[in-house]
N, C-alpha and C. Protein backbone atom coordinates (compact mmCIF):
# COMPACT_ATOMS: atom_id res chain seq x y z
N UNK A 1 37.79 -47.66 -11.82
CA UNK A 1 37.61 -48.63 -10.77
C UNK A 1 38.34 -48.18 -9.50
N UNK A 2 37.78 -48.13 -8.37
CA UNK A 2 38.19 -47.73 -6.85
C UNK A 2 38.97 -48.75 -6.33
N UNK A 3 40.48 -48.75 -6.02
CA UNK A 3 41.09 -49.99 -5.09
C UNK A 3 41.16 -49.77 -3.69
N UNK A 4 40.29 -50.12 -3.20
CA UNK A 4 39.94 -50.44 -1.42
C UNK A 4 41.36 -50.40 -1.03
N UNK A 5 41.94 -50.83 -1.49
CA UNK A 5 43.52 -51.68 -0.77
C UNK A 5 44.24 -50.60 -0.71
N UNK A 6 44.39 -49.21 -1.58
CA UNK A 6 45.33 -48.32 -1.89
C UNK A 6 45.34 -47.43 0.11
N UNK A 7 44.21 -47.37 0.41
CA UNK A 7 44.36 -46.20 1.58
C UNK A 7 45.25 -47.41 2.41
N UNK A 8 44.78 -48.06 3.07
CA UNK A 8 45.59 -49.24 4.11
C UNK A 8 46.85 -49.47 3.41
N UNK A 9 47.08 -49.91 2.50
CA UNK A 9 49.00 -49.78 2.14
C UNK A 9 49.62 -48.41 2.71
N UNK A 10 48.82 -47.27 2.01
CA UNK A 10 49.65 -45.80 2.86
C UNK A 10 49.44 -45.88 3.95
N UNK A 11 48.74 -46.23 4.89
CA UNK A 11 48.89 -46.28 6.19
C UNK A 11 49.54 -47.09 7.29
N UNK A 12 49.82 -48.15 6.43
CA UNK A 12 50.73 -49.28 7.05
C UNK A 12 52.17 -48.62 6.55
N UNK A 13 52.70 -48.31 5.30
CA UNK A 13 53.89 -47.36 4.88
C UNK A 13 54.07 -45.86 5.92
N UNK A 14 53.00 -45.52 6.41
CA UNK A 14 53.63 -44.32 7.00
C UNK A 14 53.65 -44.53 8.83
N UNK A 15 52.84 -45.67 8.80
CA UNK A 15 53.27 -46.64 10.55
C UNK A 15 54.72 -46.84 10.25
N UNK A 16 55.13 -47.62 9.46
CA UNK A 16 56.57 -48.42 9.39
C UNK A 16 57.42 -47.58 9.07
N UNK A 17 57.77 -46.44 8.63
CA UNK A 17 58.40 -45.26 8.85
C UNK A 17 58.08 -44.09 9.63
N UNK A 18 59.21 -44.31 10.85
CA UNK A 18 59.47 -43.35 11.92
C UNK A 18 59.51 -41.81 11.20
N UNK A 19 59.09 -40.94 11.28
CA UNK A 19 58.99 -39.62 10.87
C UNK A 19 59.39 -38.68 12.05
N UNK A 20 60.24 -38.36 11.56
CA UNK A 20 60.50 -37.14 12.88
C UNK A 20 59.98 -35.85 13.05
N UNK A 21 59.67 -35.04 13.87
CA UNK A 21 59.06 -33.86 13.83
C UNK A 21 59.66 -32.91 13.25
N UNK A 22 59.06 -32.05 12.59
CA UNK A 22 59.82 -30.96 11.95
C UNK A 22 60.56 -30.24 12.30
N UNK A 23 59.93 -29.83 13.72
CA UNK A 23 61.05 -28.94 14.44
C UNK A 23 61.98 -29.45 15.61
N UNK A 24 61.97 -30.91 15.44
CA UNK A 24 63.03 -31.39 16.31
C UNK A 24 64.62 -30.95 16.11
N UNK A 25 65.62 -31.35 17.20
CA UNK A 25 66.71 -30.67 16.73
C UNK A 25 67.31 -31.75 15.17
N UNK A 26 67.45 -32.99 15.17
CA UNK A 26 67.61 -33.82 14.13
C UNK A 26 67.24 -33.38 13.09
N UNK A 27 66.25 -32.45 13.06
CA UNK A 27 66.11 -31.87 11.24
C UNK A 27 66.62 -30.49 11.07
N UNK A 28 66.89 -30.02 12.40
CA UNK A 28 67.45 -28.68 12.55
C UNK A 28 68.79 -28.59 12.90
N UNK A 29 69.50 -29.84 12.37
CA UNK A 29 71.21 -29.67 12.82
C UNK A 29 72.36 -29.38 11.65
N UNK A 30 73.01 -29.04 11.74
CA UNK A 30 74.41 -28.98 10.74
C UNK A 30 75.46 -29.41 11.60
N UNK A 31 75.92 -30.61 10.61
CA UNK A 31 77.40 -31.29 11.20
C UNK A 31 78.15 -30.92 11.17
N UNK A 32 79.71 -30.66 11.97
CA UNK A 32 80.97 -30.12 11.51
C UNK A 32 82.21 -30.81 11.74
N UNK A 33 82.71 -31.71 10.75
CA UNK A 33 83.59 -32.57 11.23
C UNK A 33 84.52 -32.52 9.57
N UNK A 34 85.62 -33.63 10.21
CA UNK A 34 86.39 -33.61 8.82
C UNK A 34 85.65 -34.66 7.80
N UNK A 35 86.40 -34.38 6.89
CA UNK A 35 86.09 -35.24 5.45
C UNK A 35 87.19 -35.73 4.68
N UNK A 36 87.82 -36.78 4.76
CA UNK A 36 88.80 -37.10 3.69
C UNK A 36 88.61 -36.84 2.32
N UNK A 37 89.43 -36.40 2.00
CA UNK A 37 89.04 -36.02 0.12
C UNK A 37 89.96 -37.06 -0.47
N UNK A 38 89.18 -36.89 -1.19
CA UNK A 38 90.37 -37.83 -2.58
C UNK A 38 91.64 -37.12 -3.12
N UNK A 39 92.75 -38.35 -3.14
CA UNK A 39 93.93 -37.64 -3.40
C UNK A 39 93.76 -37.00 -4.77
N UNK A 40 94.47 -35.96 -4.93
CA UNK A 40 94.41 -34.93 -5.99
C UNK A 40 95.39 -36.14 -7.72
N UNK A 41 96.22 -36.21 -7.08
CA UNK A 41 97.05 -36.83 -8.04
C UNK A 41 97.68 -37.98 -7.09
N UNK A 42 98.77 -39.38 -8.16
CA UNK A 42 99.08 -40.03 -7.59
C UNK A 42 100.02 -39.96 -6.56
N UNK A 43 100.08 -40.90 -5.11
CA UNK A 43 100.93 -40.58 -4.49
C UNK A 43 100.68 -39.83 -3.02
N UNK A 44 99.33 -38.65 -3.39
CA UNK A 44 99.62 -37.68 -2.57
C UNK A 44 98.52 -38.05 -1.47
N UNK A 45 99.16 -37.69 -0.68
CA UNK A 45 98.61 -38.01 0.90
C UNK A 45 97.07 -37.26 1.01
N UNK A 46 96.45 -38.55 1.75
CA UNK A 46 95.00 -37.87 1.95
C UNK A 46 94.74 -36.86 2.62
N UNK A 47 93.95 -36.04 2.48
CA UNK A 47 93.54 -34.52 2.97
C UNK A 47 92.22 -34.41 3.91
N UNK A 48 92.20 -34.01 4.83
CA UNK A 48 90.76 -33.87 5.58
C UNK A 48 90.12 -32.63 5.30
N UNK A 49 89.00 -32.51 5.13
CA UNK A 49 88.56 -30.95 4.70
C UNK A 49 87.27 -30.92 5.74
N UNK A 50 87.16 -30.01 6.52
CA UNK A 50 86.41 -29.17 7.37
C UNK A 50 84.63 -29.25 6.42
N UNK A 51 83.53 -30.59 6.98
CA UNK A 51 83.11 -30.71 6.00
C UNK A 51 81.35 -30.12 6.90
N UNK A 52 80.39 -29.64 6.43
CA UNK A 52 78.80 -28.98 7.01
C UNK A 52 77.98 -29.49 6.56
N UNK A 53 77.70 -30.16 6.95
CA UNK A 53 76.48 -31.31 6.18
C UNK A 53 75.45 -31.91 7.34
N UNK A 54 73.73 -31.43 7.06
CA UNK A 54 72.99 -31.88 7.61
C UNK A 54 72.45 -33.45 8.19
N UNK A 55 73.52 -34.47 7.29
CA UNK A 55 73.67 -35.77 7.98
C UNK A 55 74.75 -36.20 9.03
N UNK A 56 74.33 -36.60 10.11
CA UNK A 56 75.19 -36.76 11.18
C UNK A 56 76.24 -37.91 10.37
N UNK A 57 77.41 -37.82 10.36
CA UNK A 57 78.65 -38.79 10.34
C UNK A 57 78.64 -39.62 10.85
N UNK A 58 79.37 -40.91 10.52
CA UNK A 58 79.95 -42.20 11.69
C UNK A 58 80.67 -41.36 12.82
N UNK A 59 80.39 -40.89 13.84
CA UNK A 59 81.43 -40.74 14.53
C UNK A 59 82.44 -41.26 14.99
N UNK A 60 82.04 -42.90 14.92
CA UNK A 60 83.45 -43.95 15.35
C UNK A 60 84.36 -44.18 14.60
N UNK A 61 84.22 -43.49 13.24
CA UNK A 61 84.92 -44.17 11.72
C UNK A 61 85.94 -43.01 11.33
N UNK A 62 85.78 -41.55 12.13
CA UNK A 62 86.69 -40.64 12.17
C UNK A 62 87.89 -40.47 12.75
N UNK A 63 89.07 -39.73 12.05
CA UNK A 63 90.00 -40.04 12.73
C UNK A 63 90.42 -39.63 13.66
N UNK A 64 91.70 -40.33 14.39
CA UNK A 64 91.68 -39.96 15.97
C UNK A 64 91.63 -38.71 16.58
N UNK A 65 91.43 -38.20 17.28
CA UNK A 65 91.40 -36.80 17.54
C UNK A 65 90.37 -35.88 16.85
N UNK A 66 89.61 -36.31 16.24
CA UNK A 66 88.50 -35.53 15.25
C UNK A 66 87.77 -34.91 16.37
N UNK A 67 87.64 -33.52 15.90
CA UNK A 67 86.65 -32.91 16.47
C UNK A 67 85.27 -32.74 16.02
N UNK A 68 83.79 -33.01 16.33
CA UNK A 68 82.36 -33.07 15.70
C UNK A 68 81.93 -31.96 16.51
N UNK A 69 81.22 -30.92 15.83
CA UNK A 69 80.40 -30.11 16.19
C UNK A 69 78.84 -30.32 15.88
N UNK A 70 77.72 -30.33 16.47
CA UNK A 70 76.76 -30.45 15.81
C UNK A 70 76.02 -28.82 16.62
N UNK A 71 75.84 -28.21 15.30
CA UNK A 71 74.83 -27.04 15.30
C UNK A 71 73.44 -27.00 15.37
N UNK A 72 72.82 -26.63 16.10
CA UNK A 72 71.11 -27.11 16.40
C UNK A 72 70.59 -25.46 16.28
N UNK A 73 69.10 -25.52 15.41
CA UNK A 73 68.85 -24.31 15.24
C UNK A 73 69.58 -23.02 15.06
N UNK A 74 70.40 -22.97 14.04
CA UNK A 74 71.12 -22.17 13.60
C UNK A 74 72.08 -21.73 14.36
N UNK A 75 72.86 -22.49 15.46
CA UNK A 75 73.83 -22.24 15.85
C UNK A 75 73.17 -21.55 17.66
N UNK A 76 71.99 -22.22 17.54
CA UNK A 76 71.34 -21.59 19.19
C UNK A 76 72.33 -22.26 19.92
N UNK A 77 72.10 -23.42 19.63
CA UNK A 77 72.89 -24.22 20.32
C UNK A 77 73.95 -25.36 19.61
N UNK A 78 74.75 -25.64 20.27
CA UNK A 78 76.02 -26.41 20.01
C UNK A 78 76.72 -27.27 20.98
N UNK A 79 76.25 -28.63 20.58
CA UNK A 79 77.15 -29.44 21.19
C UNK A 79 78.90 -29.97 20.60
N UNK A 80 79.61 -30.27 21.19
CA UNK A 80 80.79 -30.77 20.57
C UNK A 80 81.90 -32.05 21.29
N UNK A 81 82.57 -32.50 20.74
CA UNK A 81 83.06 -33.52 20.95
C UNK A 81 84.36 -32.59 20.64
N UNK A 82 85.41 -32.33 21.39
CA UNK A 82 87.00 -32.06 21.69
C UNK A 82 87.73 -33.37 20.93
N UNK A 83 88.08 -34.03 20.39
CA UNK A 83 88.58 -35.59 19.93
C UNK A 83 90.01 -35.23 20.71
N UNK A 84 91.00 -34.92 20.44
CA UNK A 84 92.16 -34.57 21.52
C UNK A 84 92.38 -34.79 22.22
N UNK A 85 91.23 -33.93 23.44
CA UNK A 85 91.43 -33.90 25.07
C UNK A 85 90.14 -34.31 25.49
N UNK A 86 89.30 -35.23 24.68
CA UNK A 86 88.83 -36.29 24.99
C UNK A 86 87.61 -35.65 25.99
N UNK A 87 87.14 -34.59 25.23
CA UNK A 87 85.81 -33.85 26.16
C UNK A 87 84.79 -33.30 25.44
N UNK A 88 83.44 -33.45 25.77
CA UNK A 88 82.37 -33.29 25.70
C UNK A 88 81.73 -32.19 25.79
N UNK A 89 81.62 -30.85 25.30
CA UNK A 89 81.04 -29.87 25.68
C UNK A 89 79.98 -29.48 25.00
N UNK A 90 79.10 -29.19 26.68
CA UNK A 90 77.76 -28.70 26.31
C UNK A 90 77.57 -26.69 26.24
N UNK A 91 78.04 -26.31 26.54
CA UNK A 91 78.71 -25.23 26.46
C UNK A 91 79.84 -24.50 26.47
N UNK A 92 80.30 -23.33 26.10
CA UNK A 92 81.60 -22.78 25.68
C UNK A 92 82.59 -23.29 26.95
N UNK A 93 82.41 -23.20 28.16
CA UNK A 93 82.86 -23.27 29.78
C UNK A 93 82.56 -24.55 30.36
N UNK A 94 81.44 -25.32 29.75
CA UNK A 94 80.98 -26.37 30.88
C UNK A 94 81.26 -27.90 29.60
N UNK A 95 81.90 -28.55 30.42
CA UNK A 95 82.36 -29.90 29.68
C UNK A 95 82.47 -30.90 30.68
N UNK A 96 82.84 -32.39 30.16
CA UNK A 96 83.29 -33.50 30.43
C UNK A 96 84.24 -34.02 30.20
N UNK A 97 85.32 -34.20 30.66
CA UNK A 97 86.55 -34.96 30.30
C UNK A 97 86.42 -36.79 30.23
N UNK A 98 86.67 -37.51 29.57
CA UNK A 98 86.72 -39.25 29.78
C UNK A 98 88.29 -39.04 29.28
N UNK A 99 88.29 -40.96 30.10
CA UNK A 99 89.61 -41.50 30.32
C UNK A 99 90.51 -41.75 28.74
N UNK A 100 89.42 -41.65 28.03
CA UNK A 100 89.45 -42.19 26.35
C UNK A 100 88.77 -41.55 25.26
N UNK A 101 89.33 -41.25 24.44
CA UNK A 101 89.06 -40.72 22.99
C UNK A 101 87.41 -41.26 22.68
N UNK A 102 87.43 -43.04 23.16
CA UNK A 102 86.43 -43.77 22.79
C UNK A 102 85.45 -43.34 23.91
N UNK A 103 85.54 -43.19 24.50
CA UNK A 103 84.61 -42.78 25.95
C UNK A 103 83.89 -41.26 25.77
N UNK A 104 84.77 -40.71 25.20
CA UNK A 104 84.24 -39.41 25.12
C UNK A 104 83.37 -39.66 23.82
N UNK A 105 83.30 -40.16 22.52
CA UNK A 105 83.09 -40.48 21.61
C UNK A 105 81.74 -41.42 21.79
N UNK A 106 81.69 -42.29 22.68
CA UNK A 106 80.41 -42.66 23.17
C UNK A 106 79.64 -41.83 23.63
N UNK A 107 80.28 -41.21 24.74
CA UNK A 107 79.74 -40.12 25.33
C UNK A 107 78.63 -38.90 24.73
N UNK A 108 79.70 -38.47 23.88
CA UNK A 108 78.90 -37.16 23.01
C UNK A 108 77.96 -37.97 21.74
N UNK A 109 77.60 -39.29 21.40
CA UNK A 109 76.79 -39.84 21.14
C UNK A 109 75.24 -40.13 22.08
N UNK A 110 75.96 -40.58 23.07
CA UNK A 110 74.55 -40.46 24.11
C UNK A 110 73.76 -39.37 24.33
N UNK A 111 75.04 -38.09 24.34
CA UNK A 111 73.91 -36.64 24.44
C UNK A 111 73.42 -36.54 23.24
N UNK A 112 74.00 -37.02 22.21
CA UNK A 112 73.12 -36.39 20.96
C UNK A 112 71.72 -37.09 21.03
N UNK A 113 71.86 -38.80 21.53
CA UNK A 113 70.42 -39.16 21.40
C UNK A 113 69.33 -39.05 22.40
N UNK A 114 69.58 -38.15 23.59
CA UNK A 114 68.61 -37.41 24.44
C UNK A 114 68.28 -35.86 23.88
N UNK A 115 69.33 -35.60 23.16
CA UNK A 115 68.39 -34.64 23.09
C UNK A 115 67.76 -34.27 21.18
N UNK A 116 68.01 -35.00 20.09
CA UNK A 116 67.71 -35.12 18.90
C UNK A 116 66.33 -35.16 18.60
N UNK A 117 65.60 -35.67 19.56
CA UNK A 117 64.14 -34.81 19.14
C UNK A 117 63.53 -33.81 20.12
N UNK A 118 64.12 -33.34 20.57
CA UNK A 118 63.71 -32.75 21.17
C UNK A 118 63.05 -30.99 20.49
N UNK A 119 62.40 -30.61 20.69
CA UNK A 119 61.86 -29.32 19.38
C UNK A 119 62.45 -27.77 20.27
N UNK A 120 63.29 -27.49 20.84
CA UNK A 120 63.54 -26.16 20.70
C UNK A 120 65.01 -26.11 21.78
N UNK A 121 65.52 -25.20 21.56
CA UNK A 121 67.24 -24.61 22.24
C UNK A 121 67.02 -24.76 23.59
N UNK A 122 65.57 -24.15 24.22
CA UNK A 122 65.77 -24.22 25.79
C UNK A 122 65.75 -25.81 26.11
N UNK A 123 65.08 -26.42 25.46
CA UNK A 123 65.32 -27.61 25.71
C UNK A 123 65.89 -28.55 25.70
N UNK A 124 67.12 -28.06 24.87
CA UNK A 124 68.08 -28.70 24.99
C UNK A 124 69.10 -28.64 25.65
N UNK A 125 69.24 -26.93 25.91
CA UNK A 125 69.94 -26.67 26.93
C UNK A 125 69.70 -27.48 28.18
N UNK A 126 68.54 -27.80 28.35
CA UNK A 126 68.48 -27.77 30.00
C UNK A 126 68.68 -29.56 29.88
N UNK A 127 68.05 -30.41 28.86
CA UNK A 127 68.73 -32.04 29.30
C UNK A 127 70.32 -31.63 29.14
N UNK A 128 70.93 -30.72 27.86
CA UNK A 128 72.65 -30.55 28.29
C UNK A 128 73.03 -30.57 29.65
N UNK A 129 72.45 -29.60 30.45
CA UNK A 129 72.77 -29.69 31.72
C UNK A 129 72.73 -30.37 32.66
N UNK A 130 71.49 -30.88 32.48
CA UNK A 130 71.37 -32.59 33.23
C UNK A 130 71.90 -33.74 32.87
N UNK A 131 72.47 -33.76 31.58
CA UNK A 131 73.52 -34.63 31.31
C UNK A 131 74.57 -34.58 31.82
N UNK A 132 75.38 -33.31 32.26
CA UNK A 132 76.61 -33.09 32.67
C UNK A 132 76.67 -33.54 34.03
């Protein structure tokens, strides 16, 4: 027996999930930030470990001074968040300083979401630059 109904459910299921392009930078990134580990034994003070993982982090939930790297296309390009000195860089030389840890932290959130679908390095380079 043929169910009429089966094609229109998949098509209403793949409307209602946003799909991102394959070659946007969002499927082409590696994260680089810390990771608290679990204490080893009792007592002992928590540990951050240097962690690479293709899901972007809370960035607000990290601790102070954390630095986030996000790697786009194998390291074409790289944005980063300084947590420290509270700056934004879109390249090795060219950055943003804010008044606040949290500012900068917003900040390097906003560039990530101009340029996360975007599908290739030159193009990201160049909104980087128009962001700055």
């Amino acid at each position: 027996m043929h169910n009429n109904l089966a094609p229109a459910i998949i098509i209403m299921d793949v409307m209602e999930t946003k799909e991102l392009p394959i070659n946007c930078a969002a499927r082409n990134s590696v994260w680089v930030y810390p990771r608290a580990m679990p204490p080893r034994f009792a007592g002992a003070p928590v540990i951050y470990e240097t962690a690479h993982s293709h899901e972007r982090p809370d960035v607000f939930s990290l601790p102070e001074g954390s630095d986030v790297t996000v790697e786009v296309y194998g390291g074409a390009v790289s944005l980063w968040l300084e947590g420290e000195r509270r700056r934004v860089h879109v390249r090795r030389f060219d950055h943003v300083t804010f008044p606040s840890e949290a500012e900068a932290r917003h900040a390097f959130m906003r560039l990530w979401r101009e340029v996360e679908m975007l599908e290739s390095p030159a193009a990201i380079e160049l909104a980087a630059e128009r962001w700055l």
